[in-house]
N, C-alpha and C. Protein backbone atom coordinates (compact mmCIF):
# COMPACT_ATOMS: atom_id res chain seq x y z
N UNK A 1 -57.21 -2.09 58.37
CA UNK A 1 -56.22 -1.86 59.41
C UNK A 1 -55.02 -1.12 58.81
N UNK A 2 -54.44 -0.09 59.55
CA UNK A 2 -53.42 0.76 58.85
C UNK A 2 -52.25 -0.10 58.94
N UNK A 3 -51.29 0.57 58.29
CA UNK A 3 -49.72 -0.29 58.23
C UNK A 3 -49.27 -0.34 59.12
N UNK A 4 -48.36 -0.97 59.95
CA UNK A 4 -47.57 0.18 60.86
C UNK A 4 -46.30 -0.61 60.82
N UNK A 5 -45.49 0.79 61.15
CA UNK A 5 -43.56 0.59 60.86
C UNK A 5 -43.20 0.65 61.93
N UNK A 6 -41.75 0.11 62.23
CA UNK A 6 -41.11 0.41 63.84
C UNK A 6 -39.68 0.07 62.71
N UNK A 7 -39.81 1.69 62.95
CA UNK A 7 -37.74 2.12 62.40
C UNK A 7 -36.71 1.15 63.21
N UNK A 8 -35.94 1.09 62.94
CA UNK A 8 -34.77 0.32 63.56
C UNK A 8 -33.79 1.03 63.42
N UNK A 9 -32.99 1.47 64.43
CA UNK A 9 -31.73 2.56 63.56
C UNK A 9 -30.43 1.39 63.38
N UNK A 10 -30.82 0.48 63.85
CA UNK A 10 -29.51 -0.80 63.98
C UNK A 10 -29.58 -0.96 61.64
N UNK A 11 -30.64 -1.07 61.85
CA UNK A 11 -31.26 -1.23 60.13
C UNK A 11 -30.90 -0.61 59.20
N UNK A 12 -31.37 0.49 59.77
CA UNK A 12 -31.35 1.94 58.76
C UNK A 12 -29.32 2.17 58.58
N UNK A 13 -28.92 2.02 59.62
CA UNK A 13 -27.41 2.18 59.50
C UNK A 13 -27.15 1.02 58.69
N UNK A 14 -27.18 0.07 58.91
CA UNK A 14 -26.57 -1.06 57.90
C UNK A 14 -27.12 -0.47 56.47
N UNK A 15 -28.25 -0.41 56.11
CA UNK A 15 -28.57 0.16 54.97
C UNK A 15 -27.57 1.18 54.62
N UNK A 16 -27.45 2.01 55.19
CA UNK A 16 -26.68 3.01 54.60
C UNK A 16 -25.07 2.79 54.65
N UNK A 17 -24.90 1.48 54.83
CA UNK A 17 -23.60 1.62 54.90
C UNK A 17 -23.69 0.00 54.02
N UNK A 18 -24.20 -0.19 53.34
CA UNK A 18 -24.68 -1.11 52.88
C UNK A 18 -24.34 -1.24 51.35
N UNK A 19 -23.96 -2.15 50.25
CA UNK A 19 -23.38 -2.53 48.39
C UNK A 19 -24.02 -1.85 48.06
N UNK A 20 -25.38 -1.94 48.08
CA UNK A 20 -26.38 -1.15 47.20
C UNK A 20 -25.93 0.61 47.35
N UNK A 21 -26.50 0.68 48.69
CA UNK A 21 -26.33 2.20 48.55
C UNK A 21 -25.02 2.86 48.08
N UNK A 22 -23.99 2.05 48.30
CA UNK A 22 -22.54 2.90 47.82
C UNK A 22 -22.63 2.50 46.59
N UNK A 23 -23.22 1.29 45.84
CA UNK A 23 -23.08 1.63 44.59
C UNK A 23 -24.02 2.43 44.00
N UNK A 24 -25.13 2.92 44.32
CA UNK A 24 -25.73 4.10 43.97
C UNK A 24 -24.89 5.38 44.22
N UNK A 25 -24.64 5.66 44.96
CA UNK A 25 -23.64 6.70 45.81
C UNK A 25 -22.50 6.97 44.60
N UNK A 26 -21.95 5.84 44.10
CA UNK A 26 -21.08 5.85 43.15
C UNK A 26 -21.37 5.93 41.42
N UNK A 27 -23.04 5.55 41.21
CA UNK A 27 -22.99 5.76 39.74
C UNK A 27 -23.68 6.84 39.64
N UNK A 28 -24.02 7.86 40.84
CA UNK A 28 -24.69 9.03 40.40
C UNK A 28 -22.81 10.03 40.69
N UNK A 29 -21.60 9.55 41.49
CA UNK A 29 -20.77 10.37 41.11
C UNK A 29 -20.07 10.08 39.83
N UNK A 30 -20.17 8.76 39.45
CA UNK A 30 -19.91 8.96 37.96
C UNK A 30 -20.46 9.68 36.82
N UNK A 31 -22.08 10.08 37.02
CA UNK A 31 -22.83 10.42 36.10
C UNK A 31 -21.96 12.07 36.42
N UNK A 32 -21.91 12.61 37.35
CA UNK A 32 -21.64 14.12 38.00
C UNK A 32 -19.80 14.25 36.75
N UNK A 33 -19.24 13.28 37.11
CA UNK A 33 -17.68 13.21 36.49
C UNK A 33 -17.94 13.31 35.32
N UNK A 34 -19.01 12.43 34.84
CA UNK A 34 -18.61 12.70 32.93
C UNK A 34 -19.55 13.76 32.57
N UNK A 35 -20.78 14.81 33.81
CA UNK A 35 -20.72 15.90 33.09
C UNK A 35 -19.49 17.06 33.46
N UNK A 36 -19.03 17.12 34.55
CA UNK A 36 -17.77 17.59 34.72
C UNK A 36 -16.80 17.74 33.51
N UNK A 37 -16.49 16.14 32.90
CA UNK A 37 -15.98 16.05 31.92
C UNK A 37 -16.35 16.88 30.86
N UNK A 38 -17.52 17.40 30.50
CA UNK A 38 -18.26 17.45 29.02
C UNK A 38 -18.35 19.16 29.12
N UNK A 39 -18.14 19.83 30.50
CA UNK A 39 -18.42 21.30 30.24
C UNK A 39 -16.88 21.65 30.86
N UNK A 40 -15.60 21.16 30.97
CA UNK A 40 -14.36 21.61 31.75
C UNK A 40 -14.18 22.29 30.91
N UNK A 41 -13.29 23.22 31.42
CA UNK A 41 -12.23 24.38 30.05
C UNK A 41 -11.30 23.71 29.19
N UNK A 42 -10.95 23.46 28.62
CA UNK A 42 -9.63 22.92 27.90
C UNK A 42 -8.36 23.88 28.17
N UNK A 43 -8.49 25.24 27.52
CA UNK A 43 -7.64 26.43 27.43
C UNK A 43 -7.19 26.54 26.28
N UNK A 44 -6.62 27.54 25.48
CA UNK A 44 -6.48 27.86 24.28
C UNK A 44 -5.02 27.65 24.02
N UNK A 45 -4.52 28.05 23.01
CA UNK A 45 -3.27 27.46 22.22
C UNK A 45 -2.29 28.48 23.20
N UNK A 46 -2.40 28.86 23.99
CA UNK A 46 -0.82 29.65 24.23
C UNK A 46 -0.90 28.41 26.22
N UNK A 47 -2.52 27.97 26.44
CA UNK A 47 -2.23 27.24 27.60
C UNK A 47 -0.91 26.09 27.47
N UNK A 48 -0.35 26.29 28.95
CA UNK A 48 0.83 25.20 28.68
C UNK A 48 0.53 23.47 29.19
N UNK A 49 -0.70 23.93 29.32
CA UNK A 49 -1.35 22.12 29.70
C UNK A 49 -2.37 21.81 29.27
N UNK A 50 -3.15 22.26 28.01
CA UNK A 50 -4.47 21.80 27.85
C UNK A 50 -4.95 20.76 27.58
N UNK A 51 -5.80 20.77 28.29
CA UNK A 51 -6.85 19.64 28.85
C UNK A 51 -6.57 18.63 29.72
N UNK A 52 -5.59 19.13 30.66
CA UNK A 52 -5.17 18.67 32.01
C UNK A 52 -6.72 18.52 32.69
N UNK A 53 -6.83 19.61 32.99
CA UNK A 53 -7.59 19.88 34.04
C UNK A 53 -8.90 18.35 33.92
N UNK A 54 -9.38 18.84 32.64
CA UNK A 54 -10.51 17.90 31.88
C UNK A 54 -10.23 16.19 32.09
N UNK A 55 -8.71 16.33 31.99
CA UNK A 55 -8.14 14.63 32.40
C UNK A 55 -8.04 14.52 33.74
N UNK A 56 -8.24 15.28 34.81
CA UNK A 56 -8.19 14.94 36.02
C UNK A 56 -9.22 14.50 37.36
N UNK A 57 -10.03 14.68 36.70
CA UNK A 57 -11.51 14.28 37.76
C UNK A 57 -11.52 12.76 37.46
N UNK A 58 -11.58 12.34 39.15
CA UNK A 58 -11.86 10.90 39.65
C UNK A 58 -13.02 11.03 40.82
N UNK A 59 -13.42 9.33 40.88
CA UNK A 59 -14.37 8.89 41.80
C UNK A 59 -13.74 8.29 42.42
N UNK A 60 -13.84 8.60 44.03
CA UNK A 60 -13.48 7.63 45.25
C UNK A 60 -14.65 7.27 45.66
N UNK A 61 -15.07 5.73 46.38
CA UNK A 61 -16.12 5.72 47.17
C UNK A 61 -15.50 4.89 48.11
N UNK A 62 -16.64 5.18 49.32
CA UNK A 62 -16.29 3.43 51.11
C UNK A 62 -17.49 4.01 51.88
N UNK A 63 -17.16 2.66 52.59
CA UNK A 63 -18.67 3.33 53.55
C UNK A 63 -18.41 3.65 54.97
N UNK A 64 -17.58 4.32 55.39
CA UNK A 64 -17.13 5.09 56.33
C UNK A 64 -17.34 6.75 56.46
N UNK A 65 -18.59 7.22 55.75
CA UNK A 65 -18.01 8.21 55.29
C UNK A 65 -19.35 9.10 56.03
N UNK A 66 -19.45 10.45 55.85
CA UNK A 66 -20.12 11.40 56.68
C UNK A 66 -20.15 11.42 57.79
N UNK A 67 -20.48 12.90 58.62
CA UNK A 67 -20.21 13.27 59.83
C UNK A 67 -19.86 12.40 60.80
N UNK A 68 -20.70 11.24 60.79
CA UNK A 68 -20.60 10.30 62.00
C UNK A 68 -19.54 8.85 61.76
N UNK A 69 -19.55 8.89 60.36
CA UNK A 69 -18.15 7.68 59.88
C UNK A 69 -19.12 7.00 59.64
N UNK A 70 -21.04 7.04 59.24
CA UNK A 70 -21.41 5.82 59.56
C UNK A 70 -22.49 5.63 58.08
N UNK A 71 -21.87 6.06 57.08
CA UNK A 71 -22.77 5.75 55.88
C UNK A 71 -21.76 5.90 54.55
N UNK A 72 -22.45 5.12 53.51
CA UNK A 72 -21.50 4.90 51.83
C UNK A 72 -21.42 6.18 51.51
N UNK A 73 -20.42 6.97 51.02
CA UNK A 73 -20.20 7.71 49.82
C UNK A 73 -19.47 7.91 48.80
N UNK A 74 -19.66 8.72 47.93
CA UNK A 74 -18.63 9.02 46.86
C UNK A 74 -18.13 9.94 46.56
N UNK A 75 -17.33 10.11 46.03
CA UNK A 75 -16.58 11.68 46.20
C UNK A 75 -16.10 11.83 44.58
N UNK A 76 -16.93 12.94 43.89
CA UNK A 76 -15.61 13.26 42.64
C UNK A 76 -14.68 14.58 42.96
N UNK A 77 -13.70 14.42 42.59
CA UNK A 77 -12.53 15.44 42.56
C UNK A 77 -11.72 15.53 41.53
N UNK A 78 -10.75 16.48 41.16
CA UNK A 78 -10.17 16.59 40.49
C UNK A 78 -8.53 16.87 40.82
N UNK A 79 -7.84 16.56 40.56
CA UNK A 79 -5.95 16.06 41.34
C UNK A 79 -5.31 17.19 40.41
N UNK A 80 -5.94 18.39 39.56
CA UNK A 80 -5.01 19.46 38.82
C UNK A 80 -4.62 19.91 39.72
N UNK A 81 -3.51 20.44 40.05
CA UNK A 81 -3.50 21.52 40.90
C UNK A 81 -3.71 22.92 41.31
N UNK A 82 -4.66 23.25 39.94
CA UNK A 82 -4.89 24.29 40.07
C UNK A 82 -6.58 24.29 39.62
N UNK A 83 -7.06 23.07 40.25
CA UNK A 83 -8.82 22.89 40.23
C UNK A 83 -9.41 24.32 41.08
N UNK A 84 -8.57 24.24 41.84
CA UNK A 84 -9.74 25.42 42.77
C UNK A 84 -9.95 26.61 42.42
N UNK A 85 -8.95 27.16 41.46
CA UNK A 85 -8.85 28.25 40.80
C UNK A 85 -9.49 28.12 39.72
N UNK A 86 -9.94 27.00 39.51
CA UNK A 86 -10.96 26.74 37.53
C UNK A 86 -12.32 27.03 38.43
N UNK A 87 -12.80 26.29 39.31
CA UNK A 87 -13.61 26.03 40.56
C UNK A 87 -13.62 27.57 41.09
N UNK A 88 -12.92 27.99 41.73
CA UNK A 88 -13.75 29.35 42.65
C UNK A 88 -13.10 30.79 41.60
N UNK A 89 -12.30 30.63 40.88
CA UNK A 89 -11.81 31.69 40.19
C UNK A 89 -10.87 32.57 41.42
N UNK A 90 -10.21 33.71 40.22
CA UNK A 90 -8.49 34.40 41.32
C UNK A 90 -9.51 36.04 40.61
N UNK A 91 -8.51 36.55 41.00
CA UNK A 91 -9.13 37.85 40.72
C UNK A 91 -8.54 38.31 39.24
N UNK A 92 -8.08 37.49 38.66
CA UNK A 92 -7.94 37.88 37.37
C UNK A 92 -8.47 36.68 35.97
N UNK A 93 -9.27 35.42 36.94
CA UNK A 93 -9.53 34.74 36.02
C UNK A 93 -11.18 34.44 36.68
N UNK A 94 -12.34 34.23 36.01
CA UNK A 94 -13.98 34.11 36.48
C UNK A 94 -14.26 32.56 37.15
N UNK A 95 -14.47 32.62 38.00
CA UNK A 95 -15.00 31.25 38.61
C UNK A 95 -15.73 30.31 37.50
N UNK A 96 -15.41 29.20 37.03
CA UNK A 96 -16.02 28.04 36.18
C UNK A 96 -17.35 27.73 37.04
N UNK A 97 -17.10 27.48 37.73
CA UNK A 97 -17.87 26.33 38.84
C UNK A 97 -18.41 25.07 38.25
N UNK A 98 -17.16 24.25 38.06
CA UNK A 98 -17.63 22.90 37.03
C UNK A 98 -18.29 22.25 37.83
N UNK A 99 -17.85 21.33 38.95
CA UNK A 99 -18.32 20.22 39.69
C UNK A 99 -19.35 21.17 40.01
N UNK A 100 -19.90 22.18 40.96
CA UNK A 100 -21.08 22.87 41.40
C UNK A 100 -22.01 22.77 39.75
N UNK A 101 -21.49 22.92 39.07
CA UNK A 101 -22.97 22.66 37.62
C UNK A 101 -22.92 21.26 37.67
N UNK A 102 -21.70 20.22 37.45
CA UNK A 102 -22.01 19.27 37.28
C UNK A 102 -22.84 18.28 38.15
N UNK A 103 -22.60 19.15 39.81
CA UNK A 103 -23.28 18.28 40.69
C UNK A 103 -24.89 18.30 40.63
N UNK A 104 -25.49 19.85 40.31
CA UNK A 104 -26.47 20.18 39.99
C UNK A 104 -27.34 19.26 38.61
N UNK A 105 -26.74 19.13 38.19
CA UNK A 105 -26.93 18.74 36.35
C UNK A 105 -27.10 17.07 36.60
N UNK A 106 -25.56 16.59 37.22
CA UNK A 106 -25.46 15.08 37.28
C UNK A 106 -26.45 14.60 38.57
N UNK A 107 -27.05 15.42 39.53
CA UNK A 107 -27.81 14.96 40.81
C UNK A 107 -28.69 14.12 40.35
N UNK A 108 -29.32 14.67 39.47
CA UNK A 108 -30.58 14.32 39.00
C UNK A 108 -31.01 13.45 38.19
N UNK A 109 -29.73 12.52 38.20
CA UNK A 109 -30.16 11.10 36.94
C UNK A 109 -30.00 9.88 37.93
């Protein structure tokens, strides 16, 4: 006799909004932060803040979170103020794209 399932979305939402999943949610954005950490720029001896940038990536997580308010996530970011410019690059300095490698790199553990 085959298996048979009957989804519940009452279920499936609690799940996803559920300890487990945000703490998964949260140790794969930690894994993403400390490679963030391990490939950031520092900047060289004439920079007037080095290794700001590298000291500034954090993890937020709750389970309020995506389109609908109705599942766990985590969020890494970085509070430099000038992340987006390490991140997308200006026209006189090359896009890093740390978190985009790190998210790539850290997804997967």
């Amino acid at each position: 006799m085959p298996a048979r399932f009957k989804m519940s979305k009452r279920g499936v939402g609690e799940l996803l909004r559920s300890d487990m999943v945000e703490a998964e949610m949260l140790r794969r954005a930690n894994i993403i932060k400390g490679v963030a950490e391990s490939i950031a720029p520092v900047g060289g001896p004439g920079d007037p803040h080095p290794g700001q940038y590298k000291a500034s990536f954090h993890v937020t997580s709750h389970k309020r979170g995506g389109r609908r308010r109705d599942r766990a996530v985590a969020t890494v970011w970085n509070s430099a103020y000038y992340a987006r410019w390490v991140e997308y690059g200006t026209e006189k300095v090359p896009a890093h794209h740390v978190l985009l490698r790190a998210a790539i790199a850290g997804g997967r553990g």
